[in-house]
N, C-alpha and C. Protein backbone atom coordinates (compact mmCIF):
# COMPACT_ATOMS: atom_id res chain seq x y z
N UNK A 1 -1.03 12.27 9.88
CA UNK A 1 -0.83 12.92 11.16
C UNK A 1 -2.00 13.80 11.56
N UNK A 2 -2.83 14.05 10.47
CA UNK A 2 -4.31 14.84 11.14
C UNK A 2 -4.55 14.20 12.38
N UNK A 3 -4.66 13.34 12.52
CA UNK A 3 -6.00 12.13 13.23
C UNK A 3 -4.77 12.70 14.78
N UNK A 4 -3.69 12.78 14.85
CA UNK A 4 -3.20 13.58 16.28
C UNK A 4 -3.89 15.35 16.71
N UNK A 5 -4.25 15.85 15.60
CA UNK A 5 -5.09 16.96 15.69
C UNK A 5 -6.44 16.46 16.48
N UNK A 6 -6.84 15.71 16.24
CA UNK A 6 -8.24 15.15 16.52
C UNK A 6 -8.17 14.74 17.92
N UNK A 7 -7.16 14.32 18.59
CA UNK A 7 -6.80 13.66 19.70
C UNK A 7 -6.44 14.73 20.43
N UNK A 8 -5.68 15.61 19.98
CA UNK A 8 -5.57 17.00 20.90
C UNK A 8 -6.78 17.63 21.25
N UNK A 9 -7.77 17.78 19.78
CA UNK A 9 -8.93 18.48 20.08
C UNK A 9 -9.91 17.80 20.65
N UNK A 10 -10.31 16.99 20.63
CA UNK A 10 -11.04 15.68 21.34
C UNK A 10 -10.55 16.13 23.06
N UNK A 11 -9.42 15.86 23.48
CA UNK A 11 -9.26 16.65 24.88
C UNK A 11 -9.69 17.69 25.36
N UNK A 12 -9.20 18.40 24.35
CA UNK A 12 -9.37 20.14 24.38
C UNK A 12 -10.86 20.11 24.59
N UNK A 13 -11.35 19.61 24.21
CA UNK A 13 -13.41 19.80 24.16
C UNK A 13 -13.89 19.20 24.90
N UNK A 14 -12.90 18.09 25.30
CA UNK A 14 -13.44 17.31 26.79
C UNK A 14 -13.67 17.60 28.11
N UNK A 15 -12.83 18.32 27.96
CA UNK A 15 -12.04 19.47 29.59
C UNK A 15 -13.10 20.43 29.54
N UNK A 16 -12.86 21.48 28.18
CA UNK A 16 -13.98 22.27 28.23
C UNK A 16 -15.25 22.65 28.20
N UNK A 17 -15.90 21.09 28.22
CA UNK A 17 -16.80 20.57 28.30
C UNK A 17 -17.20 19.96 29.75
N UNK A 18 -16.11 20.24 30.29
CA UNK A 18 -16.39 19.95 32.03
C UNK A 18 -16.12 17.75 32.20
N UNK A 19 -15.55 17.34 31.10
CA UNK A 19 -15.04 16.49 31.53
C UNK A 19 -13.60 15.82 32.04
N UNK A 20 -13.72 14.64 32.37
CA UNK A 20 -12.47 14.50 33.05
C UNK A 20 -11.41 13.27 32.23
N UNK A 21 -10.54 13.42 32.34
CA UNK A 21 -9.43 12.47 31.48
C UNK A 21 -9.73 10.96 32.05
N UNK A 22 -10.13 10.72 33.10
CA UNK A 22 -9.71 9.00 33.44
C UNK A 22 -11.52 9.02 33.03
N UNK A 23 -12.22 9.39 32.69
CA UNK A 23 -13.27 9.19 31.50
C UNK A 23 -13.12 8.29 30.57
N UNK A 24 -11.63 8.13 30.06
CA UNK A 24 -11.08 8.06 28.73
C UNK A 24 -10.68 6.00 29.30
N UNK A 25 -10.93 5.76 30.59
CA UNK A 25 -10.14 4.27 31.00
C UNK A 25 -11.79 4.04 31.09
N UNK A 26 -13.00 4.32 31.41
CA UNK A 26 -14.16 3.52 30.92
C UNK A 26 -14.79 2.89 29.34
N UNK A 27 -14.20 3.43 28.20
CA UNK A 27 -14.35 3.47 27.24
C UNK A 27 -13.77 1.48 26.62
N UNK A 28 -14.75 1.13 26.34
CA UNK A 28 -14.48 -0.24 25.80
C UNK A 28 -14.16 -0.23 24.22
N UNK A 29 -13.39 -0.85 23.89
CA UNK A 29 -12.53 -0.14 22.36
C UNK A 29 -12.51 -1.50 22.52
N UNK A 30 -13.20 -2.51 21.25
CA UNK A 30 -13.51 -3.44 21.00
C UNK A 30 -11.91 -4.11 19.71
N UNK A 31 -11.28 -4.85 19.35
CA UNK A 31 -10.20 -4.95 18.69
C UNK A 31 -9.25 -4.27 18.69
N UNK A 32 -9.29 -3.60 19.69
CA UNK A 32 -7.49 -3.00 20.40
C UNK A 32 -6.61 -3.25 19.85
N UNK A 33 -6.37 -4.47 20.18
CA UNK A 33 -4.94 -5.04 19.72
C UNK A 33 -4.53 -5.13 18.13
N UNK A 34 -5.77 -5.17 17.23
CA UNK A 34 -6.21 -5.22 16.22
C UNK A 34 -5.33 -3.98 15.29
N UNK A 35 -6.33 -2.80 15.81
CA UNK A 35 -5.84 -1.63 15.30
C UNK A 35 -4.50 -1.29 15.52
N UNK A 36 -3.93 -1.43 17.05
CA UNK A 36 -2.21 -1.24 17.57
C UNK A 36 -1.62 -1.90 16.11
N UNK A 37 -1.78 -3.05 15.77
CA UNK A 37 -1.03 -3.63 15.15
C UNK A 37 -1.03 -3.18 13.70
N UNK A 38 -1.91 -3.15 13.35
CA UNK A 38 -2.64 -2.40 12.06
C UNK A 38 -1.77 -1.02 11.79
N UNK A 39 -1.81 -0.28 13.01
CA UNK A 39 -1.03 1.09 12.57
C UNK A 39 0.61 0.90 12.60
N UNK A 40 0.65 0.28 13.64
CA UNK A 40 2.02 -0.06 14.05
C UNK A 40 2.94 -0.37 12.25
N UNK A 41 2.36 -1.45 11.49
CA UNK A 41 2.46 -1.65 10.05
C UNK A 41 2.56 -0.57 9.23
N UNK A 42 1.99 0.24 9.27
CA UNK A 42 2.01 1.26 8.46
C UNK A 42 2.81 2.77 8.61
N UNK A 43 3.12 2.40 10.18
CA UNK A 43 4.02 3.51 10.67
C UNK A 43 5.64 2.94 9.70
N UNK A 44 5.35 1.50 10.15
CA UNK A 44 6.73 0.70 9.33
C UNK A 44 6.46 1.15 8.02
N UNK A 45 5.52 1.19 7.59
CA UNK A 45 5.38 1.55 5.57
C UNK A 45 6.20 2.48 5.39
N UNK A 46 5.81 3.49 5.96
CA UNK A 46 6.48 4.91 5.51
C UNK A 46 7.19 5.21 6.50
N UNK A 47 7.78 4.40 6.70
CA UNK A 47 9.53 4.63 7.54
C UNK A 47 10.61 4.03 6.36
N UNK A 48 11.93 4.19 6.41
CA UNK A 48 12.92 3.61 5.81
C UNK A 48 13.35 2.15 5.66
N UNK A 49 12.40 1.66 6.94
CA UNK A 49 12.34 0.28 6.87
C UNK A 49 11.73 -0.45 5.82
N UNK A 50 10.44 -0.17 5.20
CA UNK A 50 10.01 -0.51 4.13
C UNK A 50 10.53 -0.32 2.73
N UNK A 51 12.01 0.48 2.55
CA UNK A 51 12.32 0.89 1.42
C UNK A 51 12.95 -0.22 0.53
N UNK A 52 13.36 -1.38 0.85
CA UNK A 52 13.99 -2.40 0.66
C UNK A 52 12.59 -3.37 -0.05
N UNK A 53 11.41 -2.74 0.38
CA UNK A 53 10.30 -3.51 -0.49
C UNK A 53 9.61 -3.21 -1.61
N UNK A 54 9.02 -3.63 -2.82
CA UNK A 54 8.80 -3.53 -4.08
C UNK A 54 7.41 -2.84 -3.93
N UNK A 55 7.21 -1.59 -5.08
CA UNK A 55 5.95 -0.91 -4.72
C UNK A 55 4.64 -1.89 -4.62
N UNK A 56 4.42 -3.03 -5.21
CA UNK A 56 3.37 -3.38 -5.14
C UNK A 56 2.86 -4.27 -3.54
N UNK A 57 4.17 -4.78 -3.10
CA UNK A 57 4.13 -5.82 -1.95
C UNK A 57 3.77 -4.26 -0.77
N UNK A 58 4.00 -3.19 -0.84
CA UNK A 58 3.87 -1.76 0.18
C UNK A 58 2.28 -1.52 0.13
N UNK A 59 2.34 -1.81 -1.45
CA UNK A 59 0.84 -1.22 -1.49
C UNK A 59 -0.24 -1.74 -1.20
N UNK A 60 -0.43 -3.09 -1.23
CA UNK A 60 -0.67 -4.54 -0.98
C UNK A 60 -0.61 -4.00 0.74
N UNK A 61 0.27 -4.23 1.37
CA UNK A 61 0.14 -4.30 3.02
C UNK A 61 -0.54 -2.92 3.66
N UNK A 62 -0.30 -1.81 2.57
CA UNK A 62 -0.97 -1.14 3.02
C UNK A 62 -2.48 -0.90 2.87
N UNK A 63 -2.97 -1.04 1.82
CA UNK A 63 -4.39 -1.68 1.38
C UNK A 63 -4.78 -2.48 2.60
N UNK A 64 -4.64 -3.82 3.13
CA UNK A 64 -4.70 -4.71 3.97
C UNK A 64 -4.77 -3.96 5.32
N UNK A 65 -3.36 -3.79 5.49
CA UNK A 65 -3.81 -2.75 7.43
C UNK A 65 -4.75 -1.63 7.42
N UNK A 66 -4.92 -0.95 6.54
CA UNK A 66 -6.44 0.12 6.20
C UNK A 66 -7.48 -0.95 6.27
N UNK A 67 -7.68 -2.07 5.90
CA UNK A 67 -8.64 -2.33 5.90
C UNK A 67 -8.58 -3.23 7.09
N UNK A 68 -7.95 -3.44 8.19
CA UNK A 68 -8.48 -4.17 8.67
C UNK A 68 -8.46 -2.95 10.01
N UNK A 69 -7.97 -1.65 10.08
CA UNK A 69 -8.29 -0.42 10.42
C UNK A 69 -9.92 -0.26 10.38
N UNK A 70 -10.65 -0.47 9.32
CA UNK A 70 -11.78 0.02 9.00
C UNK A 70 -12.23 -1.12 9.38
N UNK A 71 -12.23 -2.25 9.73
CA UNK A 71 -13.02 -3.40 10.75
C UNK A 71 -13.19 -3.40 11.46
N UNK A 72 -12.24 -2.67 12.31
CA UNK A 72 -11.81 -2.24 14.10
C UNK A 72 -12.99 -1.17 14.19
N UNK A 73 -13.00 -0.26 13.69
CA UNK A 73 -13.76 0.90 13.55
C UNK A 73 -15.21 0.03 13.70
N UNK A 74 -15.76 -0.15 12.24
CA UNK A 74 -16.58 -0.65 12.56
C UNK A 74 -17.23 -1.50 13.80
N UNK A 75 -16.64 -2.36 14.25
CA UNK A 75 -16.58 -3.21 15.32
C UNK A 75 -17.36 -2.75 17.01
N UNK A 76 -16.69 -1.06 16.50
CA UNK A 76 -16.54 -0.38 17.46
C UNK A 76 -17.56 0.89 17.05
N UNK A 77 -18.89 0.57 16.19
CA UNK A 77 -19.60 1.59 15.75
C UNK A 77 -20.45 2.15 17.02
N UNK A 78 -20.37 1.36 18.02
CA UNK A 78 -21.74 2.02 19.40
C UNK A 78 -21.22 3.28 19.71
N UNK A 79 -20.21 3.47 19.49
CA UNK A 79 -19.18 4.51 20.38
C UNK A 79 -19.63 6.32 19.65
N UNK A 80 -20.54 6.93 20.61
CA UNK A 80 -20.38 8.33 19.79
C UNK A 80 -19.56 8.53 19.33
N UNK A 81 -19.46 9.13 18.17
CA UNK A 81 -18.35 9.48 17.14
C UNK A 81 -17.69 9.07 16.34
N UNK A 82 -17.55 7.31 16.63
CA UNK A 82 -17.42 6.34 15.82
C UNK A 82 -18.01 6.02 14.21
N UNK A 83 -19.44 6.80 13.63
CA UNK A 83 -20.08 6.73 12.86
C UNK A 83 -18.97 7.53 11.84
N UNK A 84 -18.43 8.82 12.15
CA UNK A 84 -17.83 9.88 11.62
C UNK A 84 -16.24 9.29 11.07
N UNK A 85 -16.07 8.42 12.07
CA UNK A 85 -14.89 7.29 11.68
C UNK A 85 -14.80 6.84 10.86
N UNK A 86 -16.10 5.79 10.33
CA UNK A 86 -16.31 4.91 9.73
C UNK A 86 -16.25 5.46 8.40
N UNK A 87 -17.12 6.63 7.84
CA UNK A 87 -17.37 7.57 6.98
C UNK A 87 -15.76 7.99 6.03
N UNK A 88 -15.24 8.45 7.34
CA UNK A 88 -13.33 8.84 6.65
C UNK A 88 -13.11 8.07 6.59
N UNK A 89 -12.79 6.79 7.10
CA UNK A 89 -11.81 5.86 6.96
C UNK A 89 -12.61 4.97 5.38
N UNK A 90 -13.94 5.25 5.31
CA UNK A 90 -14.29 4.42 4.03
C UNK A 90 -14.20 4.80 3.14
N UNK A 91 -14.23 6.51 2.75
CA UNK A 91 -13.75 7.50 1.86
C UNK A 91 -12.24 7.34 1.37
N UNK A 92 -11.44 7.29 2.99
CA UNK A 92 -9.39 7.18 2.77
C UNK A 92 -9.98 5.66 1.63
N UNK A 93 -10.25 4.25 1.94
CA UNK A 93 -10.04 2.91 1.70
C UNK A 93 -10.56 3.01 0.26
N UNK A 94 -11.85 3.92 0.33
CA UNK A 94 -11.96 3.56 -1.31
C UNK A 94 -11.15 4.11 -2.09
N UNK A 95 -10.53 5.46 -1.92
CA UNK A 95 -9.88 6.51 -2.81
C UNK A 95 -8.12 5.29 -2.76
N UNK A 96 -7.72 4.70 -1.61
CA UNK A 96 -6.74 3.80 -1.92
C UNK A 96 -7.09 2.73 -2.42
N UNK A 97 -7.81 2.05 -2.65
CA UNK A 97 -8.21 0.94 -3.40
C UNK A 97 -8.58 1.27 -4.93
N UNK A 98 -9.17 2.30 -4.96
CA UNK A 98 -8.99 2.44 -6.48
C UNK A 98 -8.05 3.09 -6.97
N UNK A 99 -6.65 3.32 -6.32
CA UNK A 99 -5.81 3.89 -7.33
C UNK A 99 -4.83 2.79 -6.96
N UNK A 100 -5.06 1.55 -7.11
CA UNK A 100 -4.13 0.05 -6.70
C UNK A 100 -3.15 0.34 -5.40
N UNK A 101 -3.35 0.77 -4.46
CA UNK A 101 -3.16 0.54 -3.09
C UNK A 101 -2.18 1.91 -2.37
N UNK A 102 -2.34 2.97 -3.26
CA UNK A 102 -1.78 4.44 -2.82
C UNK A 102 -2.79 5.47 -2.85
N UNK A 103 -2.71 6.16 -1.64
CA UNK A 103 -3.30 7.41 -1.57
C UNK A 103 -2.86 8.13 -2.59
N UNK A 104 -3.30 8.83 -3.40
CA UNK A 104 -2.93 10.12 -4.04
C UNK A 104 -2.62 11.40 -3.90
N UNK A 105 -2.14 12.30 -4.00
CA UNK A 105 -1.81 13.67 -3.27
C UNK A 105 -1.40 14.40 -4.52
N UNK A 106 -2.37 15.80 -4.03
CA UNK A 106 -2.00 16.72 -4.94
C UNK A 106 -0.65 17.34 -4.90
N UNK A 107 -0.22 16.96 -6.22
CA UNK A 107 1.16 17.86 -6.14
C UNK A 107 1.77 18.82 -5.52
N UNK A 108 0.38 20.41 -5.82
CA UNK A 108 0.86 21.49 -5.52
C UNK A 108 0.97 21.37 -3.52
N UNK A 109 0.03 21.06 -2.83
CA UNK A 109 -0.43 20.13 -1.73
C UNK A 109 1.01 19.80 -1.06
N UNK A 110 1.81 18.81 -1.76
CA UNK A 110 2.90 18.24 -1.40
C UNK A 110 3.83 19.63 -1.70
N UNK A 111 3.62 20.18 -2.31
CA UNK A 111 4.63 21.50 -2.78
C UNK A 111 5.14 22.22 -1.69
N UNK A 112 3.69 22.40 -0.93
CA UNK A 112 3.40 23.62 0.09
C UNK A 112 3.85 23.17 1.24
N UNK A 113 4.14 22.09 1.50
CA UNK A 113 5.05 21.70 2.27
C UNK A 113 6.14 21.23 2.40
N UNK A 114 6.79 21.37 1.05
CA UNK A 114 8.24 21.10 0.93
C UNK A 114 8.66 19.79 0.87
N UNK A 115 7.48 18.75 0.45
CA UNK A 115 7.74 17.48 0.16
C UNK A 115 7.53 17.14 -1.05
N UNK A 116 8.55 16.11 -1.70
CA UNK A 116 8.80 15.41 -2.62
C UNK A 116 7.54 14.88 -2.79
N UNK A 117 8.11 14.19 -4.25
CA UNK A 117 6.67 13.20 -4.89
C UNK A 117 6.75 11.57 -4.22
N UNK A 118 7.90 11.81 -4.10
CA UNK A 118 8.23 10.53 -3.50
C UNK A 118 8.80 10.02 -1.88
N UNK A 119 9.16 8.69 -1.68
CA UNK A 119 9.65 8.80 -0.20
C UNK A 119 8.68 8.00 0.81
N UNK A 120 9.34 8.26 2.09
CA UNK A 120 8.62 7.46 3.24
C UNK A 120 6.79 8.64 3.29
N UNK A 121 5.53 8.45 2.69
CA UNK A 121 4.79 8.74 2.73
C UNK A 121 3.90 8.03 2.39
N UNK A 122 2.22 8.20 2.79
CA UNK A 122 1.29 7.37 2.59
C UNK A 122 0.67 7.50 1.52
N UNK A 123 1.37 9.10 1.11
CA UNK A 123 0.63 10.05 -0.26
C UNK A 123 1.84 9.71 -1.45
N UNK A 124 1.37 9.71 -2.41
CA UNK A 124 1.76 9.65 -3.94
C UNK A 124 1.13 10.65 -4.83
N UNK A 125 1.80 10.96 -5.81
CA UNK A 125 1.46 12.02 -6.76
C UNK A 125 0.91 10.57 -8.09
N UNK A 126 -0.41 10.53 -8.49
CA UNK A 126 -0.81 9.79 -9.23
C UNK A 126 -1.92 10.74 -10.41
N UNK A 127 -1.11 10.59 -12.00
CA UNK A 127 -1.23 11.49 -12.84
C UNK A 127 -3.06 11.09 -13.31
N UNK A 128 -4.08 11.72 -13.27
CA UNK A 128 -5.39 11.50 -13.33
C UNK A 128 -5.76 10.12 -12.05
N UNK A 129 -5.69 10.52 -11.19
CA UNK A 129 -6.13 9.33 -9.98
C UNK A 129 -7.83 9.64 -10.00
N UNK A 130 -8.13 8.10 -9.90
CA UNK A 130 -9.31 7.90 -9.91
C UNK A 130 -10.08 8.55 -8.05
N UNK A 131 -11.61 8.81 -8.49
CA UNK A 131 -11.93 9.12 -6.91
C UNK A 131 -11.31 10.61 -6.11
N UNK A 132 -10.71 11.65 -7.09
CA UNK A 132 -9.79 12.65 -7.00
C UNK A 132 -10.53 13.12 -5.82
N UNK A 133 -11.44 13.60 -5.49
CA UNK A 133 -12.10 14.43 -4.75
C UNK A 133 -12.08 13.41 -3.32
N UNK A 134 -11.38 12.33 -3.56
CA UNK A 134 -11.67 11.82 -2.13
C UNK A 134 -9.86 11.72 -1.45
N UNK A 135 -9.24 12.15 -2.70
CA UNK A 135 -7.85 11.65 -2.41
C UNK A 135 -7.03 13.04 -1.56
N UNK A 136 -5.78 13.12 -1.39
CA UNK A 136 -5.05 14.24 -0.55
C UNK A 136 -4.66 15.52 -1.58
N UNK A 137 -6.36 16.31 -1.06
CA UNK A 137 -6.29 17.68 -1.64
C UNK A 137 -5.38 18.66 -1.13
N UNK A 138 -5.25 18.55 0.58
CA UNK A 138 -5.07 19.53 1.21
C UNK A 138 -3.89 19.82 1.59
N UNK A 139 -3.77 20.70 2.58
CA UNK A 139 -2.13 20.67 3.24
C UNK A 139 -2.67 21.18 4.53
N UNK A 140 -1.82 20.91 5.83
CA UNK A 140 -2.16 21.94 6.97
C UNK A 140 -0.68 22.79 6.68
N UNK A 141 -0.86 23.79 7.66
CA UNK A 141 0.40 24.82 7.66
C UNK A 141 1.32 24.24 7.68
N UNK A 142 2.35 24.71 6.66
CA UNK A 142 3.80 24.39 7.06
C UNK A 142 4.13 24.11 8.24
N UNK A 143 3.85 25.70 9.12
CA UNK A 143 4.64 25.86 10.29
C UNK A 143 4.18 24.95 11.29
N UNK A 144 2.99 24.31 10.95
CA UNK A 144 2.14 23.75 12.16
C UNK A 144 3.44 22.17 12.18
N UNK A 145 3.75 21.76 13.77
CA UNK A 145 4.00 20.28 13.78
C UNK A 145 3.50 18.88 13.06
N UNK A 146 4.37 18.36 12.54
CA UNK A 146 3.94 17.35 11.63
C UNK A 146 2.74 17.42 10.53
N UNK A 147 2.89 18.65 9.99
CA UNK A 147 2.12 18.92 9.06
C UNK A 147 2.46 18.40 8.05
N UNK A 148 0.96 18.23 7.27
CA UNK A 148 0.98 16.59 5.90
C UNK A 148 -0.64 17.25 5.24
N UNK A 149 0.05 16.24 3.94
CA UNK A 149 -1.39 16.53 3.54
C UNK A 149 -2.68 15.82 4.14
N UNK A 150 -3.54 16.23 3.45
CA UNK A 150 -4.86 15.23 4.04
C UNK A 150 -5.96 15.55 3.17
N UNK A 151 -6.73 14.63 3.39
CA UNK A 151 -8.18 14.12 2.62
C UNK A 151 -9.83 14.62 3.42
N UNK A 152 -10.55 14.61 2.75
CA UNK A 152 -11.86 15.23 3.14
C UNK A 152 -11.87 13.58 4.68
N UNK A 153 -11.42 12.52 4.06
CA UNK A 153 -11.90 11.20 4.66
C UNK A 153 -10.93 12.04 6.04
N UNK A 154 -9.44 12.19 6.35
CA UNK A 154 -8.92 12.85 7.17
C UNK A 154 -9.82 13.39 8.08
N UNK A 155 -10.51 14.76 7.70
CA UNK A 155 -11.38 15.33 8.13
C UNK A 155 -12.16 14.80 9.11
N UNK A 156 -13.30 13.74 8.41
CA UNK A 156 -14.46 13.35 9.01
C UNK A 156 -13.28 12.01 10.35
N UNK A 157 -12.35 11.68 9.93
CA UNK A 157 -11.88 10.50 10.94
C UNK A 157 -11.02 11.39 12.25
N UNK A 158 -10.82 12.56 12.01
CA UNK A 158 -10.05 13.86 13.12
C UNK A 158 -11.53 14.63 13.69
N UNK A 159 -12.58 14.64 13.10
CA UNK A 159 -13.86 15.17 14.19
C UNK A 159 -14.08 13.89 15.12
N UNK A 160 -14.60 12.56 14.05
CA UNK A 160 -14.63 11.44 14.66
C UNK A 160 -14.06 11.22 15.95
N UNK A 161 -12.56 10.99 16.23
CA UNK A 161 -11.78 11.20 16.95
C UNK A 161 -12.09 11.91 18.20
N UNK A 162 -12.18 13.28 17.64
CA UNK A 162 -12.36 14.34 18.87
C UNK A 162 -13.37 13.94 19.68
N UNK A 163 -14.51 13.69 18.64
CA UNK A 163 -16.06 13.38 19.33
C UNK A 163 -15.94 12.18 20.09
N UNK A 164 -15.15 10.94 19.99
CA UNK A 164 -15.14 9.98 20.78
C UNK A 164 -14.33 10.51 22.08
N UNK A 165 -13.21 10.75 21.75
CA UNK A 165 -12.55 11.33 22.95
C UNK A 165 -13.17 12.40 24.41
N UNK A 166 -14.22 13.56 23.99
CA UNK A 166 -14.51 14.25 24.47
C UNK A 166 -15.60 13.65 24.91
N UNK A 167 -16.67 12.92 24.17
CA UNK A 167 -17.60 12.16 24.66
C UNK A 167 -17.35 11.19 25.70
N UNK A 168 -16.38 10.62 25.90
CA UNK A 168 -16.05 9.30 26.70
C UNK A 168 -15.80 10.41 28.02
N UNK A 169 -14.65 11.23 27.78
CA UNK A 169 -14.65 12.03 28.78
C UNK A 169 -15.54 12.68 29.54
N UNK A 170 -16.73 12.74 29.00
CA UNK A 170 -17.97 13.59 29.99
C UNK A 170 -18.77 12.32 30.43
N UNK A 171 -18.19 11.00 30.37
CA UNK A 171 -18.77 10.33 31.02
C UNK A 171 -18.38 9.96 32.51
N UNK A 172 -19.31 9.30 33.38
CA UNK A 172 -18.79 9.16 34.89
C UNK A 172 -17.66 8.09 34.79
N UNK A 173 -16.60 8.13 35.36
CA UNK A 173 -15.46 6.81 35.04
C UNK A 173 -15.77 5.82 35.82
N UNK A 174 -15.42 4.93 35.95
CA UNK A 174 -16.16 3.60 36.44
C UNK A 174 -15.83 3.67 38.34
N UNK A 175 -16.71 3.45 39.08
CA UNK A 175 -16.50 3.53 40.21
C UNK A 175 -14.90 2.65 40.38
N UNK A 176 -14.22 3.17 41.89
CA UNK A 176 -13.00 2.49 42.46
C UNK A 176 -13.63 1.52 43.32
């Protein structure tokens, strides 16, 4: 849920940056449909809908829609801010690929927000996870909305974000 931080602030810097929102309908986003579908999957992962499936076939699809997440991205590297994308999302893919297809999350992390080790989440508590420093160190505030943990990769894919958003926005929108 970071990467909605990024989308708020990405506005927030757009505006205050003296740009304008229909900025945001010139912007050519190359595999669209690609990514929709990609997340759309993974929103299903860690919903209740997926609970009926065996950890490895979850981890497996989720491995797969990250990566074909990080194709889209790529695809779509011309785009200011897009570079910063590429960076998190290859940091999130490796730190899930090497611990066989789960993010990792620090315990105490999951603590601080009053979540289990287990459950509809993208994060897992994995005892010596490989790549630690790339996996879910952090927490945002409790109190903050849809607060979760997150990863340094988080980070760089929620500036990413902003920077595409606010950038597109200070551009002229396409004549009527």
């Amino acid at each position: 849920m970071f990467i909605l931080y990024g989308l708020v602030a990405g506005v927030l810097a757009g505006l205050i940056l003296g740009g304008r929102i229909d900025g945001l309908a010139a912007v050519r986003f190359r595999l669209a449909p690609i990514a929709v579908i990609a997340l759309a999957v993974q929103i299903g992962l860690f919903s209740p809908l997926a609970d009926p499936l065996p950890d490895d076939v979850t981890r497996a699809i989720y491995l797969a829609s990250t990566s074909a997440v990080a194709i889209v991205v790529l695809a779509n590297l011309r785009l200011t801010g897009v570079p910063l994308i590429v960076l998190g999302s290859g940091l999130n893919l490796a730190a899930i690929a090497a611990n066989g297809g789960a993010m990792p999350a620090s315990p105490s992390a999951l603590a601080s927000l009053g979540m289990g080790v287990g459950g509809n989440t993208n994060s897992v508590v994995v005892e010596h996870p490989a790549l630690e420093p790339l996996t879910d160190l952090f927490a945002l505030p409790a109190w903050l909305p849809l607060a979760n943990v997150f990863s340094v990769g988080d980070v760089l894919i929620g500036i990413g974000v902003a920077v595409v958003i606010a950038a597109a926005m200070r551009r002229s929108p396409a004549p009527a």
